[in-house]
N, C-alpha and C. Protein backbone atom coordinates (compact mmCIF):
# COMPACT_ATOMS: atom_id res chain seq x y z
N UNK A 1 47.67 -35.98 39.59
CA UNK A 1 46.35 -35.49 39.21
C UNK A 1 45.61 -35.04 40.45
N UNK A 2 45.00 -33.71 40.22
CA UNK A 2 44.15 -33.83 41.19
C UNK A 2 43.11 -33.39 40.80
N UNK A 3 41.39 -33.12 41.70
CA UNK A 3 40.49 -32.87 41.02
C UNK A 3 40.12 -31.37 41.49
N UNK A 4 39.57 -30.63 40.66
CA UNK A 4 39.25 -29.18 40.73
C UNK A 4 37.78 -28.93 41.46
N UNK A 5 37.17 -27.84 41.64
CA UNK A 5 36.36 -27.86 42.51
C UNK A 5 35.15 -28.17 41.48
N UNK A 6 35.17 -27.87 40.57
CA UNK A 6 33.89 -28.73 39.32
C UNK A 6 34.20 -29.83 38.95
N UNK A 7 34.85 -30.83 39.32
CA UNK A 7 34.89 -31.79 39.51
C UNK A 7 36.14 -32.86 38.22
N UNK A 8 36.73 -31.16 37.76
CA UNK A 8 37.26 -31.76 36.59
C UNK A 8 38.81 -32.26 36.96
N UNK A 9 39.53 -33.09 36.36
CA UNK A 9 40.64 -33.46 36.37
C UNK A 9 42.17 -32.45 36.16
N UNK A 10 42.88 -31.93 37.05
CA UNK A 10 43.71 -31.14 36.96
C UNK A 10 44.80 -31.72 36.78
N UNK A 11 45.66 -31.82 35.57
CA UNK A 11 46.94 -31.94 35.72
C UNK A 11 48.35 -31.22 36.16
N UNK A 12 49.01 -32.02 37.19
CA UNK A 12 50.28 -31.71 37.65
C UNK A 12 51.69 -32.30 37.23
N UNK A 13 52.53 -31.78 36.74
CA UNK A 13 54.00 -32.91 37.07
C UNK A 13 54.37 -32.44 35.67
N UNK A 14 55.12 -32.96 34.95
CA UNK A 14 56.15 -33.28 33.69
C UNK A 14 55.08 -33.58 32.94
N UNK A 15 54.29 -34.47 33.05
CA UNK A 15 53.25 -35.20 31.99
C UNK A 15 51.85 -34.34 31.47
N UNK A 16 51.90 -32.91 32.68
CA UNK A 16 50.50 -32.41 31.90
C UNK A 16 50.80 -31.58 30.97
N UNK A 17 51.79 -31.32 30.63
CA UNK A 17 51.84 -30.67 29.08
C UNK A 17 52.22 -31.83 28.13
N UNK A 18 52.58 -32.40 27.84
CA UNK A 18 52.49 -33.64 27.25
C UNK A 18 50.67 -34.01 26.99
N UNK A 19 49.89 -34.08 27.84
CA UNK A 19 48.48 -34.50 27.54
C UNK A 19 47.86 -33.49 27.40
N UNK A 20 48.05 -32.48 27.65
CA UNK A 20 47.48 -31.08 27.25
C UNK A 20 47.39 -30.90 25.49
N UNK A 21 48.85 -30.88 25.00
CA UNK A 21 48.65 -31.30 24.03
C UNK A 21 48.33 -32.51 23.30
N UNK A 22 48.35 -33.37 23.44
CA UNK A 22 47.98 -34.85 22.77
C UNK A 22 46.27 -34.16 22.72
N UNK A 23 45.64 -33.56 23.94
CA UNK A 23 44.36 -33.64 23.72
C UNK A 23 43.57 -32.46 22.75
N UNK A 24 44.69 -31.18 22.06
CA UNK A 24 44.74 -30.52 21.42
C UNK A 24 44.61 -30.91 20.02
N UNK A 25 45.64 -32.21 19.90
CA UNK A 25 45.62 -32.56 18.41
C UNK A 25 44.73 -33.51 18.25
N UNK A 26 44.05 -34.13 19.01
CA UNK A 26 42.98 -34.83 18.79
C UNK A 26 41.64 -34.34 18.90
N UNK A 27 41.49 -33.07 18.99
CA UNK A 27 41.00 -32.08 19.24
C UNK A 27 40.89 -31.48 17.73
N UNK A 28 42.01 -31.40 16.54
CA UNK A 28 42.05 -30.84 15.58
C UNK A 28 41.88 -31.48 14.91
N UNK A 29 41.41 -32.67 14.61
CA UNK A 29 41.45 -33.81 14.13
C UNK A 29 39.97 -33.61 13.07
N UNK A 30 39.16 -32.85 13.91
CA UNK A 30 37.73 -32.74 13.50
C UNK A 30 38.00 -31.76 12.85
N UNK A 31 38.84 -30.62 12.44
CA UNK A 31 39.54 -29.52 11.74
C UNK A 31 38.62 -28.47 13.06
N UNK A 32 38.73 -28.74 13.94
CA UNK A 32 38.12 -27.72 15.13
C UNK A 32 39.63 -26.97 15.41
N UNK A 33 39.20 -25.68 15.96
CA UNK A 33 40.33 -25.12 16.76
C UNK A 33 40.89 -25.35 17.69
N UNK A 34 42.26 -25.13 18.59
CA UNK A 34 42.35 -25.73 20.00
C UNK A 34 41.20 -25.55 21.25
N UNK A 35 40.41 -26.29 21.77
CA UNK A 35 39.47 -26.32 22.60
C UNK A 35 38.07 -25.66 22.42
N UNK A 36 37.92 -25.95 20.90
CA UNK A 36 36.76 -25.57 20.22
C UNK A 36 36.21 -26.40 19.47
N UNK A 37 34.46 -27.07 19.83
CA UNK A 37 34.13 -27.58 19.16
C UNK A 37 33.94 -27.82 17.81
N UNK A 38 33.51 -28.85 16.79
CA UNK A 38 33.28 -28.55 15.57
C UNK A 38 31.60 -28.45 15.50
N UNK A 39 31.62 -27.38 14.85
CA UNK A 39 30.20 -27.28 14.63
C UNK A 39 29.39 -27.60 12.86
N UNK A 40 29.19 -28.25 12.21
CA UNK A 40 28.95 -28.00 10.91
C UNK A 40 28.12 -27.16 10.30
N UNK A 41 27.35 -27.43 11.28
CA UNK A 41 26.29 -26.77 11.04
C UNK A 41 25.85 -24.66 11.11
N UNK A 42 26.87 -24.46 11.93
CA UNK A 42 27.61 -23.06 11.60
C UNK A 42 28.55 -22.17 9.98
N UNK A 43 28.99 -23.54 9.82
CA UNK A 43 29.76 -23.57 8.48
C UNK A 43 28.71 -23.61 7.55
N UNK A 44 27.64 -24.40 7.48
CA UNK A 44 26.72 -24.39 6.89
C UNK A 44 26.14 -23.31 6.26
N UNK A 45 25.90 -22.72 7.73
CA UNK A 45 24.90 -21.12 7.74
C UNK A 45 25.28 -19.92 6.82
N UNK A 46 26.98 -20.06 7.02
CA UNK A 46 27.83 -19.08 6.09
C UNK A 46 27.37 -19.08 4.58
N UNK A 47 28.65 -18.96 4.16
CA UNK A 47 28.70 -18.91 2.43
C UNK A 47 27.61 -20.20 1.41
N UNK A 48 27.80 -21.21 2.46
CA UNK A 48 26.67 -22.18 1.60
C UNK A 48 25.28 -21.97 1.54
N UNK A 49 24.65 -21.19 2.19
CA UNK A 49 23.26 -20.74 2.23
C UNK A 49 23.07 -19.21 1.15
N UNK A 50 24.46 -18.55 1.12
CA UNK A 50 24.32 -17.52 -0.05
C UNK A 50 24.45 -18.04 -1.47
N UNK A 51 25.35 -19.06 -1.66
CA UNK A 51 25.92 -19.94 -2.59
C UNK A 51 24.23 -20.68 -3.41
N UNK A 52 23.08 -21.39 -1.40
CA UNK A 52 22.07 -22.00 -2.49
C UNK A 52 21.17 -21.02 -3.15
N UNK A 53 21.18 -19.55 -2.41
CA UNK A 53 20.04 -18.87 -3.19
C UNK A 53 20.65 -18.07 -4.31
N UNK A 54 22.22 -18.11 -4.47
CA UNK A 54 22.30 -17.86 -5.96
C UNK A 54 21.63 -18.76 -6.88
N UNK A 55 22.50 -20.16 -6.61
CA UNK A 55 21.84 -21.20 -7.55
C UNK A 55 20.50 -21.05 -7.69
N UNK A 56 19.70 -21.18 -6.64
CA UNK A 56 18.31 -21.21 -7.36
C UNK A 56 17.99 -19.62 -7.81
N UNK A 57 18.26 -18.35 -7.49
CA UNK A 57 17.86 -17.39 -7.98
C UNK A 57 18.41 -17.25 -9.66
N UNK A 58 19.47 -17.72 -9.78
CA UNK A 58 19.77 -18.05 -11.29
C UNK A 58 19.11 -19.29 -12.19
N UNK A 59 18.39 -20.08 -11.15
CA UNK A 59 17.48 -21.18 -11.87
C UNK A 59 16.32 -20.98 -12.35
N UNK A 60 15.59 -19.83 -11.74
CA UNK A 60 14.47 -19.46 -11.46
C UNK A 60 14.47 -18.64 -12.72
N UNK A 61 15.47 -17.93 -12.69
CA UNK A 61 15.20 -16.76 -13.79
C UNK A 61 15.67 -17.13 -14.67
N UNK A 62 16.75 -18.33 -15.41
CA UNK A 62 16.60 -19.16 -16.54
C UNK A 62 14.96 -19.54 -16.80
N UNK A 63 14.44 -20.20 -15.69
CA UNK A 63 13.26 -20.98 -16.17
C UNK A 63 12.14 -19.63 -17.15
N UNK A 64 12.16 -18.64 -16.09
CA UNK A 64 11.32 -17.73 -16.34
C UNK A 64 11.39 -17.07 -17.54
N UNK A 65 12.95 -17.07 -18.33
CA UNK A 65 13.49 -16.65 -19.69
C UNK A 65 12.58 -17.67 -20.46
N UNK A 66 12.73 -18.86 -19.88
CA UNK A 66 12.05 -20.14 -20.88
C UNK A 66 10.97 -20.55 -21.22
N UNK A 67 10.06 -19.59 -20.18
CA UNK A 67 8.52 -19.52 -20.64
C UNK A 67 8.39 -18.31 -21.31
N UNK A 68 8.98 -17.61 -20.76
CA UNK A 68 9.43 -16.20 -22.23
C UNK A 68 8.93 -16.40 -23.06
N UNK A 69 10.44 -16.86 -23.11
CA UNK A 69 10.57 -16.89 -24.42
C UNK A 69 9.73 -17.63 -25.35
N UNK A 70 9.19 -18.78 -25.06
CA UNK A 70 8.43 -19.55 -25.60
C UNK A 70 7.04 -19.32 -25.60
N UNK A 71 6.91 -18.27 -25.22
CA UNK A 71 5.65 -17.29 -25.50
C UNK A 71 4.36 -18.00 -24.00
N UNK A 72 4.73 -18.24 -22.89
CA UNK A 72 4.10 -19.13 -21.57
C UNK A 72 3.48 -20.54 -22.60
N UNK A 73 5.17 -21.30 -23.00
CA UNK A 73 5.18 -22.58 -23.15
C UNK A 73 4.41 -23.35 -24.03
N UNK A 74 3.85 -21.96 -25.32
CA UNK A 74 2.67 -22.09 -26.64
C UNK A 74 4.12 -22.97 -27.47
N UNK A 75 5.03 -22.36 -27.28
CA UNK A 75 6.00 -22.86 -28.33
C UNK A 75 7.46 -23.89 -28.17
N UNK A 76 7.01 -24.55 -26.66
CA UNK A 76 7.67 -24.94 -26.51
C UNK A 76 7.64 -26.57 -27.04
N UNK A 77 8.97 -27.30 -27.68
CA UNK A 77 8.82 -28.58 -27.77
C UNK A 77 8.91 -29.84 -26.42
N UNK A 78 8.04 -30.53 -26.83
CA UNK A 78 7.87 -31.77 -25.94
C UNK A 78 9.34 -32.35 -25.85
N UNK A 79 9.56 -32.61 -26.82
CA UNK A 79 11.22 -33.15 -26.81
C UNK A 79 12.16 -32.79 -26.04
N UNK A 80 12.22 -31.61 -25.95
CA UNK A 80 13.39 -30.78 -25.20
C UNK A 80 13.07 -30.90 -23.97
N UNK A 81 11.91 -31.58 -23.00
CA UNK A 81 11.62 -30.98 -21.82
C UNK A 81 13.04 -31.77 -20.96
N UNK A 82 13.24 -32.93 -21.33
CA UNK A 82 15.15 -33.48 -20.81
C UNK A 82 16.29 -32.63 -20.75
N UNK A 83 16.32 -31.90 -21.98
CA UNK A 83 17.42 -30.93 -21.87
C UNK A 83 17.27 -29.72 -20.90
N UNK A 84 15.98 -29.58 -20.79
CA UNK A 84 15.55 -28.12 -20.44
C UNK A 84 15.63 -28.06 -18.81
N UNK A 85 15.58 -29.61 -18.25
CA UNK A 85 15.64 -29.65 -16.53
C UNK A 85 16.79 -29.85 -16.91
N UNK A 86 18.05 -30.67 -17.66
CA UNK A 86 19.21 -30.68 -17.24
C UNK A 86 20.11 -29.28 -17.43
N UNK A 87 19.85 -28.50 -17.91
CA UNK A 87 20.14 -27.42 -18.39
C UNK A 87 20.26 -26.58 -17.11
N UNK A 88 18.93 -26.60 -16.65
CA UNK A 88 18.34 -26.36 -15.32
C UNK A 88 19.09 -26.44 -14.13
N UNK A 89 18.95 -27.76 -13.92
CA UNK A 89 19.75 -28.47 -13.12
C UNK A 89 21.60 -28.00 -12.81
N UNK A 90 21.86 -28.07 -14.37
CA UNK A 90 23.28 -27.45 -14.48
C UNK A 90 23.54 -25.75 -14.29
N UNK A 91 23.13 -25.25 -14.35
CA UNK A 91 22.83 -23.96 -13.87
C UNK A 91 23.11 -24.18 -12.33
N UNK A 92 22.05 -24.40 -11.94
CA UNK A 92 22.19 -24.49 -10.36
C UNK A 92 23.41 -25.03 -10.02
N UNK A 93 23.76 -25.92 -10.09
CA UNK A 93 24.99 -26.54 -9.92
C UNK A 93 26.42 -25.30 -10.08
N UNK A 94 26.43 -25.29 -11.27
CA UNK A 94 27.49 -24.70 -11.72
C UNK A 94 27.29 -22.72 -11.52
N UNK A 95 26.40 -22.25 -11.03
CA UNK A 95 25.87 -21.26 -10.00
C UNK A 95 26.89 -21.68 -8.43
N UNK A 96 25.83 -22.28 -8.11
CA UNK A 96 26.35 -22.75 -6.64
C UNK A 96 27.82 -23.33 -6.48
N UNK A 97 28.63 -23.45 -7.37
CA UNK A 97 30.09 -23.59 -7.14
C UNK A 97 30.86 -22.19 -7.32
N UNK A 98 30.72 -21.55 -8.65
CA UNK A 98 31.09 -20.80 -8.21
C UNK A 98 30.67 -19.40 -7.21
N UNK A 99 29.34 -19.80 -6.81
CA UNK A 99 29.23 -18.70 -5.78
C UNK A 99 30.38 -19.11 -4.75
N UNK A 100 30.06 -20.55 -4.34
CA UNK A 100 31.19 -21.20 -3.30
C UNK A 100 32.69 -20.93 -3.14
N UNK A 101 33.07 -20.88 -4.62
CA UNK A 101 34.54 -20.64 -4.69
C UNK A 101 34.75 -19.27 -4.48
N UNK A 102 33.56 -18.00 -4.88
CA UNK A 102 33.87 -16.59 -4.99
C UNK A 102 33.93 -15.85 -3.41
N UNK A 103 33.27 -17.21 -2.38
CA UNK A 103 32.84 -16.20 -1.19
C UNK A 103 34.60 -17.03 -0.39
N UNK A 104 35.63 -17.90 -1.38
CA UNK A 104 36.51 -18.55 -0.33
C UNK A 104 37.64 -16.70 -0.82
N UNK A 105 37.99 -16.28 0.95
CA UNK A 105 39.10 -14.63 0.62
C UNK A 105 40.38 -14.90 -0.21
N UNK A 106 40.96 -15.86 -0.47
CA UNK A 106 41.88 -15.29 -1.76
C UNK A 106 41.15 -15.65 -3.08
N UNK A 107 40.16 -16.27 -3.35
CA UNK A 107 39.58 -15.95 -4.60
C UNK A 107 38.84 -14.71 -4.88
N UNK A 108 38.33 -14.25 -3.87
CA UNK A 108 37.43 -13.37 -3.46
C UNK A 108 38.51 -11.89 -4.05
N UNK A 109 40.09 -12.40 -3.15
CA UNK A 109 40.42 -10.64 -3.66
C UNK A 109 41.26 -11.32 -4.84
N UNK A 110 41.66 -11.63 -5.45
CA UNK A 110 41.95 -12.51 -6.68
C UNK A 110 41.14 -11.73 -7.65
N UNK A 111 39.68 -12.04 -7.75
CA UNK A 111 38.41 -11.41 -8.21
C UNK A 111 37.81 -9.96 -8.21
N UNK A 112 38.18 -9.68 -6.98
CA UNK A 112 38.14 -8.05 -6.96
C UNK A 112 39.34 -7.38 -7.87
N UNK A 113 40.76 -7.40 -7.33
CA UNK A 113 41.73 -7.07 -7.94
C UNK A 113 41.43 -7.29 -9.62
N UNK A 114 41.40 -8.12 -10.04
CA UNK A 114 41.22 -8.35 -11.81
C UNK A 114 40.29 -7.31 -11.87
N UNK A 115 38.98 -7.16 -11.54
CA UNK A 115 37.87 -6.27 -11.95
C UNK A 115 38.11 -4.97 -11.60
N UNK A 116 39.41 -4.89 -10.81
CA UNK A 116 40.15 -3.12 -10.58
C UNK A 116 41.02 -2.98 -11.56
N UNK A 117 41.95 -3.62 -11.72
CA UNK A 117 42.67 -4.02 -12.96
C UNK A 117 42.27 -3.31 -14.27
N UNK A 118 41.11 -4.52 -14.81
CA UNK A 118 39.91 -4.39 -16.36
C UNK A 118 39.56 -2.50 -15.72
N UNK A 119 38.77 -2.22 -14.91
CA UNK A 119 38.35 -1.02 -14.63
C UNK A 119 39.36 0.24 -14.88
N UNK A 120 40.34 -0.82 -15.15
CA UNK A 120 41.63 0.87 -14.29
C UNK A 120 41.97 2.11 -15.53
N UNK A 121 41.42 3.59 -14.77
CA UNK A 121 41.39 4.22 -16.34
C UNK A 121 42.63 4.23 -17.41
N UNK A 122 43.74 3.74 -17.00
CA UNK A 122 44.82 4.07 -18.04
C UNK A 122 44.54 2.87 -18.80
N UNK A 123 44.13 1.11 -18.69
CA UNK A 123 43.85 0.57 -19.06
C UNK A 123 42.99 -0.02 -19.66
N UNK A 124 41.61 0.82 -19.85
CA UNK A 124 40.31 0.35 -19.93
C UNK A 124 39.84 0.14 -21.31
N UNK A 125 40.71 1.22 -21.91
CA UNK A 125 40.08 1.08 -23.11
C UNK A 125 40.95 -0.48 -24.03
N UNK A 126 42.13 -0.16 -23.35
CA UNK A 126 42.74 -1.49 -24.25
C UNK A 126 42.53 -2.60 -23.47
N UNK A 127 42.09 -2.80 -22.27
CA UNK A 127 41.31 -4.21 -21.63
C UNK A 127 39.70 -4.40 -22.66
N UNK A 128 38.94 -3.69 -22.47
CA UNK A 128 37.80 -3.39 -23.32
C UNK A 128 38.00 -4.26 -24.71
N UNK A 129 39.24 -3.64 -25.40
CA UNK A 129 39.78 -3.71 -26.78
C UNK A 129 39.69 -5.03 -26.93
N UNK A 130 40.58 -5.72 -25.67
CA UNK A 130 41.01 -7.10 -26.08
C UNK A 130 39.71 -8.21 -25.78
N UNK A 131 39.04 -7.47 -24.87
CA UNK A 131 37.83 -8.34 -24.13
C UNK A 131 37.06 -8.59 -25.52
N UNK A 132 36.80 -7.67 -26.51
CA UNK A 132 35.74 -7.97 -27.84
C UNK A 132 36.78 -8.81 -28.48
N UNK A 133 37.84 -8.54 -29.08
CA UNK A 133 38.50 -8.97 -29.67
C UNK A 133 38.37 -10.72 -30.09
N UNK A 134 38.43 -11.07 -28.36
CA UNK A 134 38.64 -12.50 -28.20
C UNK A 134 37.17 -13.08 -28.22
N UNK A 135 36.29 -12.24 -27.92
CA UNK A 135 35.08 -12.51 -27.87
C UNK A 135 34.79 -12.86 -29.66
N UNK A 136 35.24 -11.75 -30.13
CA UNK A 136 35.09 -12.27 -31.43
C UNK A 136 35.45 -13.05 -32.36
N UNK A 137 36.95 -12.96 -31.96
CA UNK A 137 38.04 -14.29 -32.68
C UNK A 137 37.30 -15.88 -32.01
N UNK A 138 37.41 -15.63 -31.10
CA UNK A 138 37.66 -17.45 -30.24
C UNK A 138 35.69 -17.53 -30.34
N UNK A 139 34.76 -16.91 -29.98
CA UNK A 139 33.62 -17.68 -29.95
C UNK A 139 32.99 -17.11 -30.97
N UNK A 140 33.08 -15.65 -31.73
CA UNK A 140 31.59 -15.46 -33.42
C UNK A 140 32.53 -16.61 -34.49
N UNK A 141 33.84 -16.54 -34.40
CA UNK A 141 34.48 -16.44 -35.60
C UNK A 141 35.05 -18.02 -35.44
N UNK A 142 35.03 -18.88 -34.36
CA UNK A 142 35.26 -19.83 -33.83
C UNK A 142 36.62 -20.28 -34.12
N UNK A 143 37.81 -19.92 -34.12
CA UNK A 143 38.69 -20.25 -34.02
C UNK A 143 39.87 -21.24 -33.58
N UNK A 144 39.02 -21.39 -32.61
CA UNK A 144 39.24 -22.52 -32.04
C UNK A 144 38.75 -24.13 -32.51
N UNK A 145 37.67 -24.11 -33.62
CA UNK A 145 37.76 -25.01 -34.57
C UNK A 145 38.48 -24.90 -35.10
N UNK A 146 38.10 -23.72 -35.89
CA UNK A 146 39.25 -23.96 -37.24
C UNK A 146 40.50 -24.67 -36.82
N UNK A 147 41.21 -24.59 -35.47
CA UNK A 147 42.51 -24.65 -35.33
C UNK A 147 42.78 -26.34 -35.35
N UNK A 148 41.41 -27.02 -35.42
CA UNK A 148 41.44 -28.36 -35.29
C UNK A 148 41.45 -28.84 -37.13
N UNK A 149 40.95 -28.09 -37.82
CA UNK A 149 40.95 -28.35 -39.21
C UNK A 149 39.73 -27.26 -39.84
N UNK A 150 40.19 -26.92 -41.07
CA UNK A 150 39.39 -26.05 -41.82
C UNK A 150 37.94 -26.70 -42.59
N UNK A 151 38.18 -27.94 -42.47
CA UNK A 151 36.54 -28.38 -42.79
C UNK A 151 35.70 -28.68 -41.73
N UNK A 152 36.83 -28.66 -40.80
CA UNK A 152 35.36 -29.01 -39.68
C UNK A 152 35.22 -27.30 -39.34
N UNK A 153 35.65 -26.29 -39.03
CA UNK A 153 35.78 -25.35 -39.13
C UNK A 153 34.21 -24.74 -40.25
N UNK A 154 34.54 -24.95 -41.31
CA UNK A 154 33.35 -24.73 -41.96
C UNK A 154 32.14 -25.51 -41.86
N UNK A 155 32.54 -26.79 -41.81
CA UNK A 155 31.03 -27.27 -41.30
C UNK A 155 30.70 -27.30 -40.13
N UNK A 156 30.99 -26.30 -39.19
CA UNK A 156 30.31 -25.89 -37.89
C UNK A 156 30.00 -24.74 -38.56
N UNK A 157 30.59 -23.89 -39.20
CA UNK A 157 29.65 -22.38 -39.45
C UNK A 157 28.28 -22.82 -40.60
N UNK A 158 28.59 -23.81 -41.30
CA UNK A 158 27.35 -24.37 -42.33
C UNK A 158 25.94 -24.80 -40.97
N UNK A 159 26.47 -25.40 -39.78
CA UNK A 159 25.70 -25.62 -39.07
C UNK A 159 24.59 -24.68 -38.39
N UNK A 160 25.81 -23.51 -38.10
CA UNK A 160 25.21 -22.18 -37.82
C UNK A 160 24.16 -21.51 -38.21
């Protein structure tokens, strides 16, 4: 060993690549790069700060549907005000994940690609086709009850 002119420790011999690396992988340990700190707070700044102002920009404008709609809250019930923050609440949440998952790059082109795909003119009209289709079979027409039994099937559309 000897010492460098900043005062740092220089390794010589057989053994400084040996500790060169040892101090690499303990080094990655923090999921940092080789001889790069971890910063969190950088990671932070990224995709999770676009991720919170989806969530709340999609919270905001639920809420704002909800005084809407309720004519600025003449018609709204007392009862519901539980559902109406968890509702809320879940929005944001379930906003802010998948903004999270959409900004990670293979979901990202995963996501693009499909929406070139659906777009693509030789395909559009029969992507289109199938997009109502299912829209209409599996959630107007609920199908997916029925498939559990034909009376519960009807007494969810009696519910309707």
């Amino acid at each position: 060993m000897v010492l460098s002119r900043k005062g740092r420790v220089k390794l010589k011999g057989r053994w400084s690549s040996i500790l060169r690396t040892k101090a690499k992988i303990s080094a990655n340990r923090n999921g940092a790069a080789p001889g790069r700190c971890y910063n969190a707070h950088r990671m932070f700044r990224g995709f999770q700060v676009r991720a919170l102002l989806s969530g709340a920009l999609a919270t905001c404008l639920l809420a704002a549907l909800i005084v809407a709609g309720s004519r600025n809250l003449r018609h709204f019930d007392a009862a519901l005000v539980g559902y109406t923050f968890a509702t809320l609440f879940a929005t944001f949440g379930i906003t802010y994940r998948y903004s999270v998952w959409l900004q990670r790059p293979p979901t990202r082109m995963y996501w693009r690609r499909g929406w070139r795909v659906m777009a693509n003119p030789r395909f559009f009209v029969k992507n289109l086709g199938e997009v109502l289709r299912r829209l209409l079979v599996e959630v107007v027409a609920n199908r997916f009850i029925f498939r559990r039994g034909v009376l519960r099937g009807a007494a969810h559309l009696e519910i309707m």
